[in-house]
N, C-alpha and C. Protein backbone atom coordinates (compact mmCIF):
# COMPACT_ATOMS: atom_id res chain seq x y z
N UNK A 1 84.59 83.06 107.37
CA UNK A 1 83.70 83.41 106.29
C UNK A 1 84.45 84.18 105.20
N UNK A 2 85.26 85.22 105.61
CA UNK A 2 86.10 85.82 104.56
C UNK A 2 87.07 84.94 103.84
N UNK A 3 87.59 84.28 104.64
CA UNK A 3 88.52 83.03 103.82
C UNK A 3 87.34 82.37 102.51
N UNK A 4 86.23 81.89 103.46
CA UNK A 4 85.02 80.95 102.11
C UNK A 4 85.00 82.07 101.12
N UNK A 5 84.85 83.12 100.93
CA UNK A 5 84.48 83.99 100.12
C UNK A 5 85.39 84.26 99.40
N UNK A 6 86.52 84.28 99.55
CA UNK A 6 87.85 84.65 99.00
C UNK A 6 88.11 83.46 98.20
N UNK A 7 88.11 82.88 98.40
CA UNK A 7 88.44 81.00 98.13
C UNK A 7 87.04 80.65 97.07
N UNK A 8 85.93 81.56 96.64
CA UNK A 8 85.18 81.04 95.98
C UNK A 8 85.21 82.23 95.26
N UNK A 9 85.73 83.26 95.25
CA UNK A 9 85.61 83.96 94.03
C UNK A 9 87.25 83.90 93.13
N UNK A 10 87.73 82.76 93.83
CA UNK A 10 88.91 82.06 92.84
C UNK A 10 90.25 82.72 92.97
N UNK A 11 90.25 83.77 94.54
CA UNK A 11 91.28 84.50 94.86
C UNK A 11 92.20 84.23 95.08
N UNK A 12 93.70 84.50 95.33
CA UNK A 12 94.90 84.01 95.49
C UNK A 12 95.01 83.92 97.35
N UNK A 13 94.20 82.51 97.70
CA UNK A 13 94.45 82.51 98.77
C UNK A 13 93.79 80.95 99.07
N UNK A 14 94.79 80.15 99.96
CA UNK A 14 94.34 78.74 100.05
C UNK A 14 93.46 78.71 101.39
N UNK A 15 92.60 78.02 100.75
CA UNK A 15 91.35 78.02 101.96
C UNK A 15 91.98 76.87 102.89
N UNK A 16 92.77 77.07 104.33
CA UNK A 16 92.90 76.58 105.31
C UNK A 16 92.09 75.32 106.16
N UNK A 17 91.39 74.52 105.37
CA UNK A 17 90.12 73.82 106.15
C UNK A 17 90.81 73.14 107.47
N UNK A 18 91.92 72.47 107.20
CA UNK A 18 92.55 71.52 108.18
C UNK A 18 93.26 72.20 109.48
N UNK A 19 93.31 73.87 109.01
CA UNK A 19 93.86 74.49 110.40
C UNK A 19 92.44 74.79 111.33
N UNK A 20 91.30 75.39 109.86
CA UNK A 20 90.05 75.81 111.07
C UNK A 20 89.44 74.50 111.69
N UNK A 21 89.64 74.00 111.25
CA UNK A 21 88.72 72.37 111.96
C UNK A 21 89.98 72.14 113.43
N UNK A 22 91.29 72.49 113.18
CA UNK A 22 92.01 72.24 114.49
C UNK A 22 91.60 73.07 115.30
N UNK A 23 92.03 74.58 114.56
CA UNK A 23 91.35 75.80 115.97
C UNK A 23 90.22 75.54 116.76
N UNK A 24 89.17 74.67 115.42
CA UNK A 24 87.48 74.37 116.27
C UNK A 24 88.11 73.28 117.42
N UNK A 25 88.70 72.14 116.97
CA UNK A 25 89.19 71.39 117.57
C UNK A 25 89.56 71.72 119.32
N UNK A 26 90.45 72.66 118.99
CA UNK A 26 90.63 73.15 120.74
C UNK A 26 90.34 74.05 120.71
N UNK A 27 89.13 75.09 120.78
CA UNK A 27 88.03 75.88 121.30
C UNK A 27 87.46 74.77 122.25
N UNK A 28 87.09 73.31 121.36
CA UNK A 28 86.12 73.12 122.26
C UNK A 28 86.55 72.03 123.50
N UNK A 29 87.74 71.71 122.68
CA UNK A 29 88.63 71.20 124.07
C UNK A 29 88.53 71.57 125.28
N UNK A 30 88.79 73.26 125.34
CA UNK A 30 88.54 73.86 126.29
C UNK A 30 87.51 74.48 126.57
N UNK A 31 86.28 73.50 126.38
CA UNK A 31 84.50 74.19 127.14
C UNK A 31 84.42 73.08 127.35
N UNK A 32 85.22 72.16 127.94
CA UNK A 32 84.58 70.85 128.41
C UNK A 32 83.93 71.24 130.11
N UNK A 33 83.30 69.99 130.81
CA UNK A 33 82.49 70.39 131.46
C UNK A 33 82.94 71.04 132.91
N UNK A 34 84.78 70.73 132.99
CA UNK A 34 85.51 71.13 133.99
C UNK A 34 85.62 73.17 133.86
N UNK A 35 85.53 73.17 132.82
CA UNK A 35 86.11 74.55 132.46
C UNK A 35 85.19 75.53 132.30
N UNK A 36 83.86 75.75 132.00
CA UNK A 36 83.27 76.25 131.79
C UNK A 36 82.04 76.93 133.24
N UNK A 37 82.30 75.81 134.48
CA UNK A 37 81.87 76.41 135.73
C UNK A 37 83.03 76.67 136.58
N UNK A 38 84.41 76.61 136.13
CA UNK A 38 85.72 76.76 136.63
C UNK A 38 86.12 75.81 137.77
N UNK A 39 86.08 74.40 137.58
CA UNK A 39 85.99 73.35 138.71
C UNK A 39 87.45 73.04 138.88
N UNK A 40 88.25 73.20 137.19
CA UNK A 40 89.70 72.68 136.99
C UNK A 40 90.26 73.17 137.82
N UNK A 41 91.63 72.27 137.82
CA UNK A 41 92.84 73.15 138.51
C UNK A 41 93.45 74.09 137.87
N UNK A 42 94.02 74.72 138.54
CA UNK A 42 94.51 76.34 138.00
C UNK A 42 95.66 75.87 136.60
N UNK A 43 95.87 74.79 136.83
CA UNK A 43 97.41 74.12 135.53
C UNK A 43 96.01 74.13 134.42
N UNK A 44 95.17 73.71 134.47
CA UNK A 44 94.66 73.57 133.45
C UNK A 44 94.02 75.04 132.66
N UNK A 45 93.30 75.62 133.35
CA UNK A 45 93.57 77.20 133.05
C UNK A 45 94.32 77.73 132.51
N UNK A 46 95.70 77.88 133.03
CA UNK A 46 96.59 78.54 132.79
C UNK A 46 96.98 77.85 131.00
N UNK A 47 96.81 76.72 130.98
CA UNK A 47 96.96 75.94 129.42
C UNK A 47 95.82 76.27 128.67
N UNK A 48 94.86 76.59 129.10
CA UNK A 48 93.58 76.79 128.20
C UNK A 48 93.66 78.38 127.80
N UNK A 49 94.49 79.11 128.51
CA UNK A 49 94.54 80.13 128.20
C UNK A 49 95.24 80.47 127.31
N UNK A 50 96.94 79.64 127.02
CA UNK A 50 97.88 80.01 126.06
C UNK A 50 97.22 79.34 124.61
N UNK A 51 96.24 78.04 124.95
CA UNK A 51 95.85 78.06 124.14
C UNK A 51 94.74 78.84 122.87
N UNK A 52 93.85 79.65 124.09
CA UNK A 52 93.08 80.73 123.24
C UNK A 52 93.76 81.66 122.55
N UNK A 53 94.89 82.05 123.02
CA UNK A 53 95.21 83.07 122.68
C UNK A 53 95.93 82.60 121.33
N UNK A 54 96.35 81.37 120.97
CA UNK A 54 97.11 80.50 119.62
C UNK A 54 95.69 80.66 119.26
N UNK A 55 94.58 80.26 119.45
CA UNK A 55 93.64 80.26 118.47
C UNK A 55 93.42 81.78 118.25
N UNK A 56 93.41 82.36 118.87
CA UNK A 56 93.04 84.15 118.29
C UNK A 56 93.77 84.35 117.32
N UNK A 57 95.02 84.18 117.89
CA UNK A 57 96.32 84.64 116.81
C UNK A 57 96.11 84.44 115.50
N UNK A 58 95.91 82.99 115.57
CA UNK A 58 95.91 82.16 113.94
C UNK A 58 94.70 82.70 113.21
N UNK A 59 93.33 82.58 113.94
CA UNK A 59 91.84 83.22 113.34
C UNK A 59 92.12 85.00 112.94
N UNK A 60 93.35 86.08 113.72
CA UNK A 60 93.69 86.48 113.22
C UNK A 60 94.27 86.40 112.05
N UNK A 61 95.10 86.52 112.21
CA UNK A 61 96.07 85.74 110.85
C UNK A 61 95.45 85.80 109.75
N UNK A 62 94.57 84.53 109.72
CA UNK A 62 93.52 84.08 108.52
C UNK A 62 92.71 85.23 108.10
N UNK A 63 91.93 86.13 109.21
CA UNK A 63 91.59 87.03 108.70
C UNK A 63 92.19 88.35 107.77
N UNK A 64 93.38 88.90 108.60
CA UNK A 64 94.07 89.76 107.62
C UNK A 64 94.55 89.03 105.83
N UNK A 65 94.93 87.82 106.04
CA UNK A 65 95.49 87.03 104.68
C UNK A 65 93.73 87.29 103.97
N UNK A 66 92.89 86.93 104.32
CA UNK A 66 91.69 86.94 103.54
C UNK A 66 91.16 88.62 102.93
N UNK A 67 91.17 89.04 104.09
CA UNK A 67 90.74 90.58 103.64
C UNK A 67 92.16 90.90 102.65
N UNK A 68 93.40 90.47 103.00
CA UNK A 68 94.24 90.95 101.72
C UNK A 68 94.39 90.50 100.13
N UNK A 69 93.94 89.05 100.19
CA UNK A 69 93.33 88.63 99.17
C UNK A 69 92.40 89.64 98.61
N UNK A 70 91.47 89.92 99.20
CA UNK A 70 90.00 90.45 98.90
C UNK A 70 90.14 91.13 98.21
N UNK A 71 90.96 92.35 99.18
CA UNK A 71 90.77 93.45 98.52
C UNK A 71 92.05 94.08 98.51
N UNK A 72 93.15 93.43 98.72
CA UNK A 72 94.43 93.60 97.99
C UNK A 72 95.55 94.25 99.58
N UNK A 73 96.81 94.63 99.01
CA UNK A 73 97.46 95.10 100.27
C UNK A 73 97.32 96.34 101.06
N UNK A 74 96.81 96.89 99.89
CA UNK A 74 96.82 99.12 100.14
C UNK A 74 95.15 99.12 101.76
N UNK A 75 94.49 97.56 101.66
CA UNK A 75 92.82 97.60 102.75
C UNK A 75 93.92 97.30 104.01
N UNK A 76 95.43 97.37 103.89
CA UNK A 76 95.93 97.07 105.93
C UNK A 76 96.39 98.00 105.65
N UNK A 77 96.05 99.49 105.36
CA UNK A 77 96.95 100.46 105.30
C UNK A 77 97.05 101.11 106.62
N UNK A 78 97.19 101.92 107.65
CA UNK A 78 97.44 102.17 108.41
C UNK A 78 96.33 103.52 108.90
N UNK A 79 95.25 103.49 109.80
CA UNK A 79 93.73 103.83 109.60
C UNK A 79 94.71 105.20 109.80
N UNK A 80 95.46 105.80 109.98
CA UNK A 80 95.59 107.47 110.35
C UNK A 80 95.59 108.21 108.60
N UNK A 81 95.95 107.08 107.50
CA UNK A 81 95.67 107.37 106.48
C UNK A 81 94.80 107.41 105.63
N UNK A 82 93.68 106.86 106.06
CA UNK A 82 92.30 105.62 105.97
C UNK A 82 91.31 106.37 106.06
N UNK A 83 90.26 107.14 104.68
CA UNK A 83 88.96 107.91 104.64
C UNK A 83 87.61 107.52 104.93
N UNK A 84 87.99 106.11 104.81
CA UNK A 84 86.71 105.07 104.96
C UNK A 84 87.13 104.34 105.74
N UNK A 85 85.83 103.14 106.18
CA UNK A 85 86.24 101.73 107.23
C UNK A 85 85.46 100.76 105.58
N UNK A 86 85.93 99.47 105.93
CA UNK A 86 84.71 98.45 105.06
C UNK A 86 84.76 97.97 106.71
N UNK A 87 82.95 97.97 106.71
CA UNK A 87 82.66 96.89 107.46
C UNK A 87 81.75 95.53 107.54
N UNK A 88 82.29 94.66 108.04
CA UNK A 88 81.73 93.37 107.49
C UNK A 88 80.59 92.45 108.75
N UNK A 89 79.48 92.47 108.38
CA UNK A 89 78.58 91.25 109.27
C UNK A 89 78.75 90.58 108.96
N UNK A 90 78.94 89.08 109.93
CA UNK A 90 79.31 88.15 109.70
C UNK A 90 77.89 87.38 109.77
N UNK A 91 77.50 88.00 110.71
CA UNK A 91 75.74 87.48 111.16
C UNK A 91 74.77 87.08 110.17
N UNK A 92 73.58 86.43 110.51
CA UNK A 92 72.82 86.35 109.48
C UNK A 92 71.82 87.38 109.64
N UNK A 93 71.82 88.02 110.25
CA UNK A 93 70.93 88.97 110.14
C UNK A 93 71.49 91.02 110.02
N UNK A 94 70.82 91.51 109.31
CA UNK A 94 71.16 92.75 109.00
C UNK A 94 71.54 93.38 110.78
N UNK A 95 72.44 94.36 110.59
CA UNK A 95 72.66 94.93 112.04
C UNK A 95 72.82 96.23 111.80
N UNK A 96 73.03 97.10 112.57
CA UNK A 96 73.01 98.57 112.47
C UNK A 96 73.92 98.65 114.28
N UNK A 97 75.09 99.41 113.97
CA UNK A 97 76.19 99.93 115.51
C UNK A 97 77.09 100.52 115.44
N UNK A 98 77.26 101.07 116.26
CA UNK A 98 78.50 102.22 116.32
C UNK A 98 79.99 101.32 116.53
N UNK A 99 80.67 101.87 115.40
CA UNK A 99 81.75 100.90 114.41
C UNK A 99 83.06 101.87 115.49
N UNK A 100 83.84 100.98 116.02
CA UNK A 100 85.05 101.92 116.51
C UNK A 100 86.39 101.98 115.46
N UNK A 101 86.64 102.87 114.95
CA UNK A 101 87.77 103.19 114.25
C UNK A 101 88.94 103.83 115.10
N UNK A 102 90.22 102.97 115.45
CA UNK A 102 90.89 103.33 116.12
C UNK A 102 92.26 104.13 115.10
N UNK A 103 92.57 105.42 115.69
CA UNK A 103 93.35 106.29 114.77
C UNK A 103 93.13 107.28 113.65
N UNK A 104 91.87 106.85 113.12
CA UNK A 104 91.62 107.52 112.05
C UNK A 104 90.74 109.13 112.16
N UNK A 105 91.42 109.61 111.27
CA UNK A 105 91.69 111.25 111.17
C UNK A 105 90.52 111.93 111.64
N UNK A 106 90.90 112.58 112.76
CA UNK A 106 89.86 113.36 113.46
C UNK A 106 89.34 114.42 113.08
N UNK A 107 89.99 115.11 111.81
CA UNK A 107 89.25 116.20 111.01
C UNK A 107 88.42 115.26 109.73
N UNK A 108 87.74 114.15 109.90
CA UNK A 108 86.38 113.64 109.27
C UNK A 108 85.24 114.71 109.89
N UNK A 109 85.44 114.59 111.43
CA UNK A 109 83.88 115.39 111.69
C UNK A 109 82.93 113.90 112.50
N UNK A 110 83.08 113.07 112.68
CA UNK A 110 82.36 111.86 113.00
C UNK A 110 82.41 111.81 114.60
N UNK A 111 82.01 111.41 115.36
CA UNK A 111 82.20 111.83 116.76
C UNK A 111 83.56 110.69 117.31
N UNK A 112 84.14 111.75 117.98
CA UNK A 112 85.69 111.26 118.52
C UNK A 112 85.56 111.34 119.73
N UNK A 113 85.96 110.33 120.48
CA UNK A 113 85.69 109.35 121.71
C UNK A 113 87.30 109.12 122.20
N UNK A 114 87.64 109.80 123.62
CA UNK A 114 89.07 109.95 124.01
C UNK A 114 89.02 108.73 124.77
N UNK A 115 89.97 107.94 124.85
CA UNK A 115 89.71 106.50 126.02
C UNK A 115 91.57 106.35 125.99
N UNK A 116 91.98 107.26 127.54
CA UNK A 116 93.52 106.63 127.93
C UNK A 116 94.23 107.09 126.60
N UNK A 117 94.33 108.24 126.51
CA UNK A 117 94.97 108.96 125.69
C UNK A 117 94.92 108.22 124.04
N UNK A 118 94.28 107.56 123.48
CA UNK A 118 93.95 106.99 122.47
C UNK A 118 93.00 107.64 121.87
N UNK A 119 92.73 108.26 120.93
CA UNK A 119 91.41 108.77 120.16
C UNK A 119 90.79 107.35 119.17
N UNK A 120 89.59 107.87 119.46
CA UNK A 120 88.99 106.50 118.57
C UNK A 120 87.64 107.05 117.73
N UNK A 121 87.57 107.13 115.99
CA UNK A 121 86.22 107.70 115.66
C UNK A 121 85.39 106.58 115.60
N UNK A 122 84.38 107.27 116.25
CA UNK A 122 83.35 106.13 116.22
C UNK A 122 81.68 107.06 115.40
N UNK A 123 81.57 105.77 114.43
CA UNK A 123 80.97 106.04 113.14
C UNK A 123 79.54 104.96 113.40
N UNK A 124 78.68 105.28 112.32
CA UNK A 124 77.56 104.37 112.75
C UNK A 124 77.15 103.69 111.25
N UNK A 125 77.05 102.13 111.84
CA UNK A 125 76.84 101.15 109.96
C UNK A 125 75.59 100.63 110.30
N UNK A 126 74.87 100.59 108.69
CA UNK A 126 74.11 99.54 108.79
C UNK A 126 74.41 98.38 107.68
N UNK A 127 74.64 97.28 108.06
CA UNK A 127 75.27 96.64 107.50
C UNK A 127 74.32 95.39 106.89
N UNK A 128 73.93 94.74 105.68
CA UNK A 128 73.13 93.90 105.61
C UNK A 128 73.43 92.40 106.33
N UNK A 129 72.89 91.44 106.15
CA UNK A 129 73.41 90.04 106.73
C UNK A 129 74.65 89.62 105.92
N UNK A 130 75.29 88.87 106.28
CA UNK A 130 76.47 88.09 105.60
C UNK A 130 77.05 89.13 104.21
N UNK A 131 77.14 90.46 104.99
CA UNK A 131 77.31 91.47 103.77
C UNK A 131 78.64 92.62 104.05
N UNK A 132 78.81 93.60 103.42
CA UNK A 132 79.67 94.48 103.98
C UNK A 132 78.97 96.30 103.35
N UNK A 133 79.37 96.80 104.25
CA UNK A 133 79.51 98.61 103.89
C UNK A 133 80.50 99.16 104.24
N UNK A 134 80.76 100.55 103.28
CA UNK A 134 81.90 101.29 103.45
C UNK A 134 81.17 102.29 104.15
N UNK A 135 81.95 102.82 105.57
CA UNK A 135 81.26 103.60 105.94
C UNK A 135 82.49 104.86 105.95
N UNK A 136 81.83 105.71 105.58
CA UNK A 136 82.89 107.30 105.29
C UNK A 136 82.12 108.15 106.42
N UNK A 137 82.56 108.49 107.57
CA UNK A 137 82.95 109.57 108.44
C UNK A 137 82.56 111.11 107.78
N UNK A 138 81.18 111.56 107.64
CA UNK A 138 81.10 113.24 106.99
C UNK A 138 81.53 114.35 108.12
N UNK A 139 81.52 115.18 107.38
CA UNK A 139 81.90 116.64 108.36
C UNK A 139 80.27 116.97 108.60
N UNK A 140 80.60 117.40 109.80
CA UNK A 140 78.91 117.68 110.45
C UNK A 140 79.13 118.78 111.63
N UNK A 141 78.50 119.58 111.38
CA UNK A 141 78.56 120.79 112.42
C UNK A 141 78.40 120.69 113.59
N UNK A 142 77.15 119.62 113.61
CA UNK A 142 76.81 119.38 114.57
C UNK A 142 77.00 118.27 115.68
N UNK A 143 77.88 117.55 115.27
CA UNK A 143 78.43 116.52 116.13
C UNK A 143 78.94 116.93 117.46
N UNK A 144 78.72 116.08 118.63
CA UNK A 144 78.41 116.43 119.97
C UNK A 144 79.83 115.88 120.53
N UNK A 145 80.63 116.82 120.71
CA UNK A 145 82.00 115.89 121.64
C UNK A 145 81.42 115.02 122.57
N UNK A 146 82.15 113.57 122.91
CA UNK A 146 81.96 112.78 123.75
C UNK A 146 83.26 112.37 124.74
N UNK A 147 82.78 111.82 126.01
CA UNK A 147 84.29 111.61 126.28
C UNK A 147 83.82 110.46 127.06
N UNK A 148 84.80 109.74 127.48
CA UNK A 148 84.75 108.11 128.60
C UNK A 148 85.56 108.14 129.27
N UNK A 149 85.64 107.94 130.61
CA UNK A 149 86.44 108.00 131.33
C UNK A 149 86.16 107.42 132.81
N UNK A 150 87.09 107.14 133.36
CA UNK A 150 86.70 106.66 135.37
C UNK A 150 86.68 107.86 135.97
N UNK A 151 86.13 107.92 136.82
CA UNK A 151 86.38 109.55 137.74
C UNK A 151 86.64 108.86 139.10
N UNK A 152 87.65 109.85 140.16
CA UNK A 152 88.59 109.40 141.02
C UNK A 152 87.52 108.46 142.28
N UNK A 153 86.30 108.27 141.66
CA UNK A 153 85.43 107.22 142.83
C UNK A 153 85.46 106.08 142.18
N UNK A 154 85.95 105.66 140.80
CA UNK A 154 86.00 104.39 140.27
C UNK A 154 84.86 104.42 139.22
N UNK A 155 84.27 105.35 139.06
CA UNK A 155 82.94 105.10 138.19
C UNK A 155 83.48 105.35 137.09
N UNK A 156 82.43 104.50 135.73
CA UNK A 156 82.47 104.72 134.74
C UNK A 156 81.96 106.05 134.14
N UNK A 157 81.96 106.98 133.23
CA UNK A 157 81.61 107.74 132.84
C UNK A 157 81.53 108.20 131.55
N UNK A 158 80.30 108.33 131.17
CA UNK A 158 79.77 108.56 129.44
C UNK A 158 79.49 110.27 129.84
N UNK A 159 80.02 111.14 129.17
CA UNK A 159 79.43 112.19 128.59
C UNK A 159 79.58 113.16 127.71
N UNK A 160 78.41 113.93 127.51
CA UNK A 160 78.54 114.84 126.27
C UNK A 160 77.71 116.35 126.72
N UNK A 161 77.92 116.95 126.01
CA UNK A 161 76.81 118.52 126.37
C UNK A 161 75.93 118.84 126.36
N UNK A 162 74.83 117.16 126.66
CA UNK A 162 73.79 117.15 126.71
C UNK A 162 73.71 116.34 128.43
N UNK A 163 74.05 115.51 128.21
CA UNK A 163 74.12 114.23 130.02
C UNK A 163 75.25 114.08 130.05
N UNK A 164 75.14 113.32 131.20
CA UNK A 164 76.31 112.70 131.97
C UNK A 164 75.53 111.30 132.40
N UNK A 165 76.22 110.32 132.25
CA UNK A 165 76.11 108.95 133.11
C UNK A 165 77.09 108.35 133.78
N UNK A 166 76.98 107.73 135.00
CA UNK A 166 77.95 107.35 135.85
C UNK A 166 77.59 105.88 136.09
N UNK A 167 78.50 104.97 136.10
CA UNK A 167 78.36 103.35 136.44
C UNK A 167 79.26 103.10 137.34
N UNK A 168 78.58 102.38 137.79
CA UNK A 168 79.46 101.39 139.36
C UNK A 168 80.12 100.41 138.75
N UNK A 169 81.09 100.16 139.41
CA UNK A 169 81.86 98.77 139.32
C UNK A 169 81.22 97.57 138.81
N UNK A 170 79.83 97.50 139.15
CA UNK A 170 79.01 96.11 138.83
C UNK A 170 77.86 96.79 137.11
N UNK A 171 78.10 98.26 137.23
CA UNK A 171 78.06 98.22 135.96
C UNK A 171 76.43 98.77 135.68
N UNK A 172 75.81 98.73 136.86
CA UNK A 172 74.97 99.97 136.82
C UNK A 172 74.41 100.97 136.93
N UNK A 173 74.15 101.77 136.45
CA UNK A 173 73.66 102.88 136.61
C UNK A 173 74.00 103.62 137.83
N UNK A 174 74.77 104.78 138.16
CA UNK A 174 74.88 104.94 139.85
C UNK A 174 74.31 106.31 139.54
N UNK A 175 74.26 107.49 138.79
CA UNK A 175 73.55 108.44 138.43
C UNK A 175 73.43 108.86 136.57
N UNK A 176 72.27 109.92 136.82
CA UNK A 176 72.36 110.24 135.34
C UNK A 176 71.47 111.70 135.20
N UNK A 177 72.68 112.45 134.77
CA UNK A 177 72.36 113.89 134.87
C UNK A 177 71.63 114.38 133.52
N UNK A 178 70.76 115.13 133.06
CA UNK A 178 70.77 116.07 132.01
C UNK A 178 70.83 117.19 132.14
């Protein structure tokens, strides 16, 4: 979609049709009817896999070249420098979610979420359909540290200085404190 958009507001960027029609091409190669209840042999797997990952790559790809079109080279700047996010629905319908910003500067004030020694701010958009917002991170007094983590029984764990939640392996619920 960012490529169509880029490519129709007459940007310096060639709209790719003949690569996305290949990528579609083998996506769906591989949801044929062997692959999708896992009946194949493991050779075929193992090929369907190097192949997703060529299609990620490239649908990557396309995406950074489009957003740099868009909105030029300084939007891949490197988020530890980065005051804002743009974020983009692709959906047709308006959405509203907590946006993960990985790296970016933890004196915003936005709630910062530790996961395996990685900090990540995580910010909240509402974004219209087939639209974009800049969302800027305020200083807020009141923002609630959060943290995620496994604890040494394998559980998942959400908490803050209000609850605690704990998940099992299968992912539900095993307690939940306030």
């Amino acid at each position: 979609m960012l490529s169509a958009i880029a490519h129709s507001l007459g940007k310096d960027l060639v709209y790719l049709a003949a690569e996305i029609t290949c990528l579609w091409k083998l996506m769906c190669l591989n949801q044929f009817h062997n692959m999708i209840p896992g009946s194949s042999i493991e050779m075929v797997f193992e090929d369907s896999d190097k192949i997703y990952v060529d299609i990620l790559e490239s649908a990557r790809d396309m995406k950074e070249n489009a957003i740099v079109a868009l909105f030029g080279d300084s939007s891949m700047c490197a988020a530890e420098q980065a005051t804002s996010t743009l974020v983009f629905n692709s959906t047709s319908w308006p959405c509203t979610d907590v946006v993960a910003v990985p790296g970016m500067s933890q004196g915003l004030g936005a709630q910062q979420v530790h996961k395996q020694d990685q900090a990540t701010l995580m910010v909240t958009a509402s974004v219209p359909s087939s639209g974009m917002q800049i969302v800027s991170p305020v200083n807020d007094a009141n923002v609630v540290p959060v943290s995620a983590y496994c604890d040494s029984n394998g559980h998942f764990v959400l908490e803050n200085l209000y609850v605690m939640a704990k998940f099992n392996a299968s992912s539900h619920l095993a307690s939940f404190v306030d």
